[in-house]
C-alpha atoms as a PDB file:
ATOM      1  CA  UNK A   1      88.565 117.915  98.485  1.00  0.00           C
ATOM      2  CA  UNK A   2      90.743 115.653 100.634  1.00  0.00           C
ATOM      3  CA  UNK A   3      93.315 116.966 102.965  1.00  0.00           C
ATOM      4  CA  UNK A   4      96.186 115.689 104.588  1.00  0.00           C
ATOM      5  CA  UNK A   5      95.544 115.076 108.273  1.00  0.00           C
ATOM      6  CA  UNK A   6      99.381 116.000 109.051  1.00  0.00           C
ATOM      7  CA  UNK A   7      99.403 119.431 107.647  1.00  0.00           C
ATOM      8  CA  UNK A   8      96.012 119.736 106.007  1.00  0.00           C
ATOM      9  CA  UNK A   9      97.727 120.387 102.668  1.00  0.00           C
ATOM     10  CA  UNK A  10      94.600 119.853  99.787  1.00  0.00           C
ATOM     11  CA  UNK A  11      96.281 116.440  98.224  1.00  0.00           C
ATOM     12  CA  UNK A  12      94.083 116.727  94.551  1.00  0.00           C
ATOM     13  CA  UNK A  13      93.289 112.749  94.532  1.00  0.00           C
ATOM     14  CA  UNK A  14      90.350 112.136  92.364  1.00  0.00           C
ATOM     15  CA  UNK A  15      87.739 108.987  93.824  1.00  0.00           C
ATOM     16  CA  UNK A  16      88.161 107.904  90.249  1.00  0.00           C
ATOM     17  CA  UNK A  17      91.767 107.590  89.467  1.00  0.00           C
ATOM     18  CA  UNK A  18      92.683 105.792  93.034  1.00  0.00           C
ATOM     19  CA  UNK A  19      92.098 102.392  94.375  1.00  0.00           C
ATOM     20  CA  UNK A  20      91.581 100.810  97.743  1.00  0.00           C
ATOM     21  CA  UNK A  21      95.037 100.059  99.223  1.00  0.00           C
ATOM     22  CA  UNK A  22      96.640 102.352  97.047  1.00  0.00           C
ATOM     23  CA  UNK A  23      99.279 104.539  99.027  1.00  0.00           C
ATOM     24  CA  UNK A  24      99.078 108.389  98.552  1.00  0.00           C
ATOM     25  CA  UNK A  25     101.830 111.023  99.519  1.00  0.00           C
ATOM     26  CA  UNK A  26     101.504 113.898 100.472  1.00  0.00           C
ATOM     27  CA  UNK A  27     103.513 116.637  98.336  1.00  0.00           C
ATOM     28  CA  UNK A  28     104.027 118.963 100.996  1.00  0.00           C
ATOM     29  CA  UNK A  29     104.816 117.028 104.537  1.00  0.00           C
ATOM     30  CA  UNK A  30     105.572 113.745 102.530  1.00  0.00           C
ATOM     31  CA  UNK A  31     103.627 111.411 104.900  1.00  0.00           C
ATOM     32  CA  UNK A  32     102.047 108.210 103.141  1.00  0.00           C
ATOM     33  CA  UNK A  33      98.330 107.269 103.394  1.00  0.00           C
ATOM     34  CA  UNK A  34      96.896 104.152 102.400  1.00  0.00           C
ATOM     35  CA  UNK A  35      93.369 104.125 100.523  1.00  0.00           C
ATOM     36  CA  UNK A  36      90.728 102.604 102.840  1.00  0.00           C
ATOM     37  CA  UNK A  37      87.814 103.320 100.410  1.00  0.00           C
ATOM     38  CA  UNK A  38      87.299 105.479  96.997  1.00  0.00           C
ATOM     39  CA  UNK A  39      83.336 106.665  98.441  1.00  0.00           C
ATOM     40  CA  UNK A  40      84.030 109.147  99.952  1.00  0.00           C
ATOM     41  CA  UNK A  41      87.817 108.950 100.295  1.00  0.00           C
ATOM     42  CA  UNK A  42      89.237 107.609 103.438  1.00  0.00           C
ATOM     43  CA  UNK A  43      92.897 107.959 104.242  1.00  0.00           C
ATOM     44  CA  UNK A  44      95.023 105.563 107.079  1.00  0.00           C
ATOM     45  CA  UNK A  45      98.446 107.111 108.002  1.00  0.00           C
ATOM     46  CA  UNK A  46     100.664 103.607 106.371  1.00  0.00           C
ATOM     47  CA  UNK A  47     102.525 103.544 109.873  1.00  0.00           C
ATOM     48  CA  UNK A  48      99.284 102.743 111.367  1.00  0.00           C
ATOM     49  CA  UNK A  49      98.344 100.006 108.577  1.00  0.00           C
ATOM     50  CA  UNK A  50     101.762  98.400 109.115  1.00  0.00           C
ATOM     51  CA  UNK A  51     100.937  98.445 113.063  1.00  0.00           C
ATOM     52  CA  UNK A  52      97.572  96.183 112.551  1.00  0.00           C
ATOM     53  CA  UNK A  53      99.281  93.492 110.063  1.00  0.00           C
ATOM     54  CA  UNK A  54     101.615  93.207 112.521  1.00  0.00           C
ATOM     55  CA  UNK A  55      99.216  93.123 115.356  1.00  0.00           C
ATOM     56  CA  UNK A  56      97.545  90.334 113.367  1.00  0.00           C
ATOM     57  CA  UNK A  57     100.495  88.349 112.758  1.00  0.00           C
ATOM     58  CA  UNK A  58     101.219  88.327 116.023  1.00  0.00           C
ATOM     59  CA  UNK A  59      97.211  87.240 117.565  1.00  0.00           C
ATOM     60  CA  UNK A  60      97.907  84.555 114.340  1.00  0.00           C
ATOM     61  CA  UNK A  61     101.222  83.616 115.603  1.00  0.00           C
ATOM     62  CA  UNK A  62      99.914  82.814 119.365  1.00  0.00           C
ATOM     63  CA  UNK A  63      97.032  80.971 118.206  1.00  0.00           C
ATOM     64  CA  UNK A  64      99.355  78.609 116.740  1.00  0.00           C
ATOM     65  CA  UNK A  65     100.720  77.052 119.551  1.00  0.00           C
END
């Protein structure tokens, strides 16, 4: 069973009907979670995805110069 880490609600995702990078919501608290892997299930709040492309945008961005 996989729970939300915001309000531990039991979110009912099957390994076999997701994929990687997929974004989940939670019914209850309605926070998003991105797929990091299917085996075993591993969730990443989607703020916190959004937070490291941007991170690496901006390490890409400086070595530009």
């Amino acid at each position: 069973m996989i729970y939300c880490p915001e309000c531990e609600t039991n979110l009912d995702i099957d390994e076999e009907e997701v994929d990687e990078g997929e974004i989940v919501s939670c019914p209850e608290c309605g926070s998003d979670f991105e797929i990091v892997t299917v085996n075993p299930i591993e969730l990443k709040p989607v703020e916190e995805a959004i937070l490291d492309e941007e991170e690496l945008e901006e390490m890409g961005d400086g070595d530009d110069s």
